[in-house]
N, C-alpha and C. Protein backbone atom coordinates (compact mmCIF):
# COMPACT_ATOMS: atom_id res chain seq x y z
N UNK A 1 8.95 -57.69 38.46
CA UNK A 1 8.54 -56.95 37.31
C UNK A 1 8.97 -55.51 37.45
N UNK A 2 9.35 -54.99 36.21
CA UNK A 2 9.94 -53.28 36.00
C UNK A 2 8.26 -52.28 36.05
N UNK A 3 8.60 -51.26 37.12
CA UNK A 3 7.70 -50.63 36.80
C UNK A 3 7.59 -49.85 35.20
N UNK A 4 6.37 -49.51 34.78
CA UNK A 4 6.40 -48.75 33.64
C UNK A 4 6.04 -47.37 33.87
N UNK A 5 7.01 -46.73 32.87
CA UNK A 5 6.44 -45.19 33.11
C UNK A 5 4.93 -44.70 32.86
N UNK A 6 4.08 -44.02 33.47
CA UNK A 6 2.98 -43.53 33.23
C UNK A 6 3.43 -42.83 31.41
N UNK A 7 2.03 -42.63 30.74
CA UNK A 7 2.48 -42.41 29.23
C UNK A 7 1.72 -40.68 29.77
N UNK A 8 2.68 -39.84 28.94
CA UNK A 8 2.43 -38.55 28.97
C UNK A 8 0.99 -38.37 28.72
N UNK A 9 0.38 -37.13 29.37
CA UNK A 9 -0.63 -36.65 29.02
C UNK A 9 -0.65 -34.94 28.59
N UNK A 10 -2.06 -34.73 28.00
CA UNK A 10 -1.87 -33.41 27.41
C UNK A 10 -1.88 -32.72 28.43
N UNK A 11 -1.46 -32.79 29.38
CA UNK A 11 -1.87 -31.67 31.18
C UNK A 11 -0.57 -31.13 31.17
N UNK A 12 0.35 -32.49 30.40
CA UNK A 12 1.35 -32.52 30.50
C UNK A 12 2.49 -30.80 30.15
N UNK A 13 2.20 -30.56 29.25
CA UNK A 13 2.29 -29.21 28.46
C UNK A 13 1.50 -28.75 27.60
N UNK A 14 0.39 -27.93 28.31
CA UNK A 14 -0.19 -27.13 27.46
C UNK A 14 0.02 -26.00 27.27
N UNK A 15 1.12 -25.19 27.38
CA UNK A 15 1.83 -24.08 27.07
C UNK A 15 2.43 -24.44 26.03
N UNK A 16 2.68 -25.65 25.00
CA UNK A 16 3.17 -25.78 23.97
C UNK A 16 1.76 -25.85 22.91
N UNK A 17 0.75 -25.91 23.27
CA UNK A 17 -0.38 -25.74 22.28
C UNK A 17 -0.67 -24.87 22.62
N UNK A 18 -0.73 -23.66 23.83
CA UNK A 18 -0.88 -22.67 23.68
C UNK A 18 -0.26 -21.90 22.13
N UNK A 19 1.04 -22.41 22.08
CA UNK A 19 2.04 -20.96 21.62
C UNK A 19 2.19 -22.38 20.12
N UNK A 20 1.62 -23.23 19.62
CA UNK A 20 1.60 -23.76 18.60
C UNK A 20 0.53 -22.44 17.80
N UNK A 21 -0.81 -22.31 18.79
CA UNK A 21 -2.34 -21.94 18.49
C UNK A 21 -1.40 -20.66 17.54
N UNK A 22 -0.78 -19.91 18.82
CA UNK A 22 -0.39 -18.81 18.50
C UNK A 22 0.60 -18.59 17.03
N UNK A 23 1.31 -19.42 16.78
CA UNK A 23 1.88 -19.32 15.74
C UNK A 23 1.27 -19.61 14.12
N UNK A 24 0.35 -20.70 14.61
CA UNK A 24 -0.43 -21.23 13.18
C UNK A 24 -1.46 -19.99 12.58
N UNK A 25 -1.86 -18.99 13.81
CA UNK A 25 -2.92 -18.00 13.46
C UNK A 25 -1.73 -16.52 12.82
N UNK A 26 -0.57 -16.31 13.31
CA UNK A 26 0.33 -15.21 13.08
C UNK A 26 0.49 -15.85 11.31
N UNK A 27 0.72 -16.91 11.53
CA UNK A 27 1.27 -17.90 9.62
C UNK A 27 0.08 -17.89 8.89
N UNK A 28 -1.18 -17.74 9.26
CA UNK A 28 -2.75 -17.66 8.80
C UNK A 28 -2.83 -15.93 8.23
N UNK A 29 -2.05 -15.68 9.04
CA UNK A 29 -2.16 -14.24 9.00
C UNK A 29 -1.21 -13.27 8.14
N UNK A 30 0.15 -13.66 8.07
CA UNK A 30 0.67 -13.25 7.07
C UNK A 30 0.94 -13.82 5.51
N UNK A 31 0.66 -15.15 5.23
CA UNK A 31 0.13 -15.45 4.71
C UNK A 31 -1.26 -15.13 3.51
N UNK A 32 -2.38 -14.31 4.30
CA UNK A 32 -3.04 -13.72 4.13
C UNK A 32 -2.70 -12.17 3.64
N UNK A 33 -1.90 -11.89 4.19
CA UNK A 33 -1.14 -10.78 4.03
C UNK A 33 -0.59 -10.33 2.86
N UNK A 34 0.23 -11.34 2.88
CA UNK A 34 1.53 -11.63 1.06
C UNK A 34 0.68 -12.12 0.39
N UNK A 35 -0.51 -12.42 0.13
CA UNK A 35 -1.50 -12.90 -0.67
C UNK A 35 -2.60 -11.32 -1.75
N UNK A 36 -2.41 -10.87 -0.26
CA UNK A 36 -3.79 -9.23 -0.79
C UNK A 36 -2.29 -8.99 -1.22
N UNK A 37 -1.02 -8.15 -0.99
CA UNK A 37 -0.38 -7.61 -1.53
C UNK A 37 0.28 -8.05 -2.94
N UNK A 38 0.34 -8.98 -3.16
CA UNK A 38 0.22 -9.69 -4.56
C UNK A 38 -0.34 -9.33 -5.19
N UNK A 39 -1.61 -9.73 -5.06
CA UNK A 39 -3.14 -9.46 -5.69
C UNK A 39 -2.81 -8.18 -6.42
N UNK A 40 -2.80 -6.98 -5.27
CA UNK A 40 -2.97 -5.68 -5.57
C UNK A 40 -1.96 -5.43 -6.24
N UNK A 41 -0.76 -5.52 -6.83
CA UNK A 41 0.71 -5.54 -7.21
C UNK A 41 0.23 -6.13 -8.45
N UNK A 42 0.00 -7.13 -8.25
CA UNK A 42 -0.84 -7.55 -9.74
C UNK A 42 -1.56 -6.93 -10.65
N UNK A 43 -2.37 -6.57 -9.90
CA UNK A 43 -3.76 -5.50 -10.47
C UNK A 43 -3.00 -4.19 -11.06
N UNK A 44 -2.08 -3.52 -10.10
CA UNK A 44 -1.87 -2.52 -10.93
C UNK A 44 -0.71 -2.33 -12.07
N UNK A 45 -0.19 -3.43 -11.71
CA UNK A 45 0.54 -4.09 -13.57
C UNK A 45 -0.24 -4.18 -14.70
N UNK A 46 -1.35 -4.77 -14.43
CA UNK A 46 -2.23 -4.88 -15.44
C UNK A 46 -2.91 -3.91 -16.06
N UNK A 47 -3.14 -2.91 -14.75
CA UNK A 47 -3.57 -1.27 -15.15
C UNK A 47 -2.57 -0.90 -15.72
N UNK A 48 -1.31 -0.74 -15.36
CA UNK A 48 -0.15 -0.01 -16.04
C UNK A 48 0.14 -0.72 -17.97
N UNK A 49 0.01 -1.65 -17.94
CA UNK A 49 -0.14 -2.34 -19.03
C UNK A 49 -1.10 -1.90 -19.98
N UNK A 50 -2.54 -1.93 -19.35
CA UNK A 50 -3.26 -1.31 -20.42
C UNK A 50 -3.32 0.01 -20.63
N UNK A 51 -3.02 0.61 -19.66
CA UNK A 51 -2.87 2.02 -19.95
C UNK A 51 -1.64 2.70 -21.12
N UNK A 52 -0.71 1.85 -20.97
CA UNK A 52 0.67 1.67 -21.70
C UNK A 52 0.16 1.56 -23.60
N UNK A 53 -0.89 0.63 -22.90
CA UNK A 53 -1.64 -0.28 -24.51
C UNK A 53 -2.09 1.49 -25.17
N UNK A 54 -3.08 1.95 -24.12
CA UNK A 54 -4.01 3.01 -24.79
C UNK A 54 -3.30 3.95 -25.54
N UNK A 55 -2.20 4.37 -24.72
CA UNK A 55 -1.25 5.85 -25.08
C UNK A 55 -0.44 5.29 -26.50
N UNK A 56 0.01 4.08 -26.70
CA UNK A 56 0.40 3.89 -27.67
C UNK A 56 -0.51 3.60 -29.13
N UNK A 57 -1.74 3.55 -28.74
CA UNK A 57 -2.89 3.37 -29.78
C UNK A 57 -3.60 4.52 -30.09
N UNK A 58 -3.36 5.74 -28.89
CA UNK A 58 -4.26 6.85 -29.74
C UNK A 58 -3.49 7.89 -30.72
N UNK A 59 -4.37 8.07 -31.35
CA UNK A 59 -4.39 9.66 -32.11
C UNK A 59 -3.48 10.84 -31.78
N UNK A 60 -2.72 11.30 -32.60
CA UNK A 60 -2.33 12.88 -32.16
C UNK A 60 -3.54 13.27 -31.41
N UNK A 61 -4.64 13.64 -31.82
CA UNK A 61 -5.84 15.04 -31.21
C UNK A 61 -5.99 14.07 -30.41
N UNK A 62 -6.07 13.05 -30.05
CA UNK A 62 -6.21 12.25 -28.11
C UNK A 62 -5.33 12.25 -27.24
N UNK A 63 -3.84 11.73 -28.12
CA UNK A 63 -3.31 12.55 -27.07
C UNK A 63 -2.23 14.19 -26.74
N UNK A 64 -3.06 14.95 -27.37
CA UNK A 64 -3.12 16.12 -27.75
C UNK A 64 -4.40 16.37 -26.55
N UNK A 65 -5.24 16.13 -26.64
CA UNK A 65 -6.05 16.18 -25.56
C UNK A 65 -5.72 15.80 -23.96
N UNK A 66 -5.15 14.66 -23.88
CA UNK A 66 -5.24 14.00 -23.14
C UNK A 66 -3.92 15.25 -22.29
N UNK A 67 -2.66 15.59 -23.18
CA UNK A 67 -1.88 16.35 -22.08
C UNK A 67 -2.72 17.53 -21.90
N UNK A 68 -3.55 17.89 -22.85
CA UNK A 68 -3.99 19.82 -22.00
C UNK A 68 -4.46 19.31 -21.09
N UNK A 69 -5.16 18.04 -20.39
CA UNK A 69 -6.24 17.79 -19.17
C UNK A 69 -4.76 17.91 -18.31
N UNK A 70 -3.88 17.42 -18.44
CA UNK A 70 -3.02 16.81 -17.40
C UNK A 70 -2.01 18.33 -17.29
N UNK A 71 -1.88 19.54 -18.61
CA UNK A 71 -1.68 20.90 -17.92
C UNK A 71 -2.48 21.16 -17.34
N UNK A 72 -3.60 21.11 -17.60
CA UNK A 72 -4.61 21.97 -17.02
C UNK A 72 -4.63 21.93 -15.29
N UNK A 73 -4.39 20.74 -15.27
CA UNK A 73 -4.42 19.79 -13.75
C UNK A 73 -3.26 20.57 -13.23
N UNK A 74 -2.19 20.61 -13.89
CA UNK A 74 -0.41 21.08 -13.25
C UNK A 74 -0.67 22.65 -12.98
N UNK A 75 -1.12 23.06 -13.62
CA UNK A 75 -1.44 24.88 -13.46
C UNK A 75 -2.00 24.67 -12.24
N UNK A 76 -3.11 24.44 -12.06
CA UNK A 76 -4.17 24.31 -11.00
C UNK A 76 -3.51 24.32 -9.83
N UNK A 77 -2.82 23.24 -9.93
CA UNK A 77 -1.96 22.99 -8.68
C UNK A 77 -0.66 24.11 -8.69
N UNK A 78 -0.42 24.96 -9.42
CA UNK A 78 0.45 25.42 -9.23
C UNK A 78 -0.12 26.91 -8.45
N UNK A 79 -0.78 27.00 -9.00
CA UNK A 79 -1.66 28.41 -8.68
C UNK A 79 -1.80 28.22 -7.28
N UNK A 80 -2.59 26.44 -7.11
CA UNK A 80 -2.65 26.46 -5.05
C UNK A 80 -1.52 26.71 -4.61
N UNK A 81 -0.50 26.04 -4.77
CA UNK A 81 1.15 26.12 -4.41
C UNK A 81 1.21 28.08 -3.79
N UNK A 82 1.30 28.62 -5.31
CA UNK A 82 1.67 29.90 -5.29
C UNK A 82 1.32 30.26 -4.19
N UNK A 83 -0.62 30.09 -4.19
CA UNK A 83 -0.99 31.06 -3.10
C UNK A 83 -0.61 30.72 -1.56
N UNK A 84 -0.33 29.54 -1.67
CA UNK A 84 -0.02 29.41 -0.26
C UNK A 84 1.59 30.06 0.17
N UNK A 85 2.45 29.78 -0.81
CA UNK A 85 3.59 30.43 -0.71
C UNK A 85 3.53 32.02 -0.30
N UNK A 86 2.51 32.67 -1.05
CA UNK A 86 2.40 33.92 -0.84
C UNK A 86 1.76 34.41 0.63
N UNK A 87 0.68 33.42 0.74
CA UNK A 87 0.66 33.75 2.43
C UNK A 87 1.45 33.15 3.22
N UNK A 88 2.51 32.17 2.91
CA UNK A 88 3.65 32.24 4.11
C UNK A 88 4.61 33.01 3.89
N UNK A 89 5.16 33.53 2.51
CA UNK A 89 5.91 34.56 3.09
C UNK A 89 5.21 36.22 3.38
N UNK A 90 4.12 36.16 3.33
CA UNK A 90 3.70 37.22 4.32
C UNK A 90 3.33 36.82 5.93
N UNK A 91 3.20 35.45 6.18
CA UNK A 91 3.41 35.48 7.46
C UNK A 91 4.76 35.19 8.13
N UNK A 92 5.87 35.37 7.64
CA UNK A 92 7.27 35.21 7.33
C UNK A 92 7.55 37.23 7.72
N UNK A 93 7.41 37.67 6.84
CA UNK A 93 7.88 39.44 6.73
C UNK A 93 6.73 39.44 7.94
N UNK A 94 5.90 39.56 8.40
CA UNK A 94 5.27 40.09 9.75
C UNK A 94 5.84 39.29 10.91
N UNK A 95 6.36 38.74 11.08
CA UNK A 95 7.11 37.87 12.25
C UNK A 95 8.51 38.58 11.97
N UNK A 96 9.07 38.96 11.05
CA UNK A 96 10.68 39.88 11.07
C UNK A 96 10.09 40.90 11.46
N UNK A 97 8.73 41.65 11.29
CA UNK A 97 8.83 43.01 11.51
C UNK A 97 8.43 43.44 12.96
């Protein structure tokens, strides 16, 4: 009679279910990943959309309104800008002098 081979056991390689574990949780994981970034990509289409909706539905005096908020906002920021410009180039002329 032919001997028979012993039938593999899991002792056999468990460094291949190690690094299976490892791969199914990295694929769990990005997966998860490309899923929220969708989502959110989504979401703000839909914001951009309705917002798109609003500006084309209001009023002169709304959006007549709506840009003085958004000068008002650009000044603001320009004024911070300035001042900071103005104290670096005065700390600019005291470092030449």
């Amino acid at each position: 009679m032919a001997k028979s081979k012993p039938a593999p056991t899991a002792s056999v390689a468990p460094h291949i279910f190690k690094r299976r574990g490892v791969i199914v949780s990295i694929s769990a994981i990005v997966i998860i990943a490309v899923g929220a970034f969708t989502g959110a990509m989504m979401k703000t289409d839909v914001q951009k959309t309705a917002m798109v909706r609003q500006v084309q539905t209001e009023n002169l005096e709304e959006r007549l309104d709506r840009l003085k908020g958004y000068r008002a906002i650009l000044e603001r920021q320009k004024s911070g800008l300035e001042g900071k410009i103005s104290v670096l180039q005065e700390k600019r002329a005291e470092e030449n002098t």
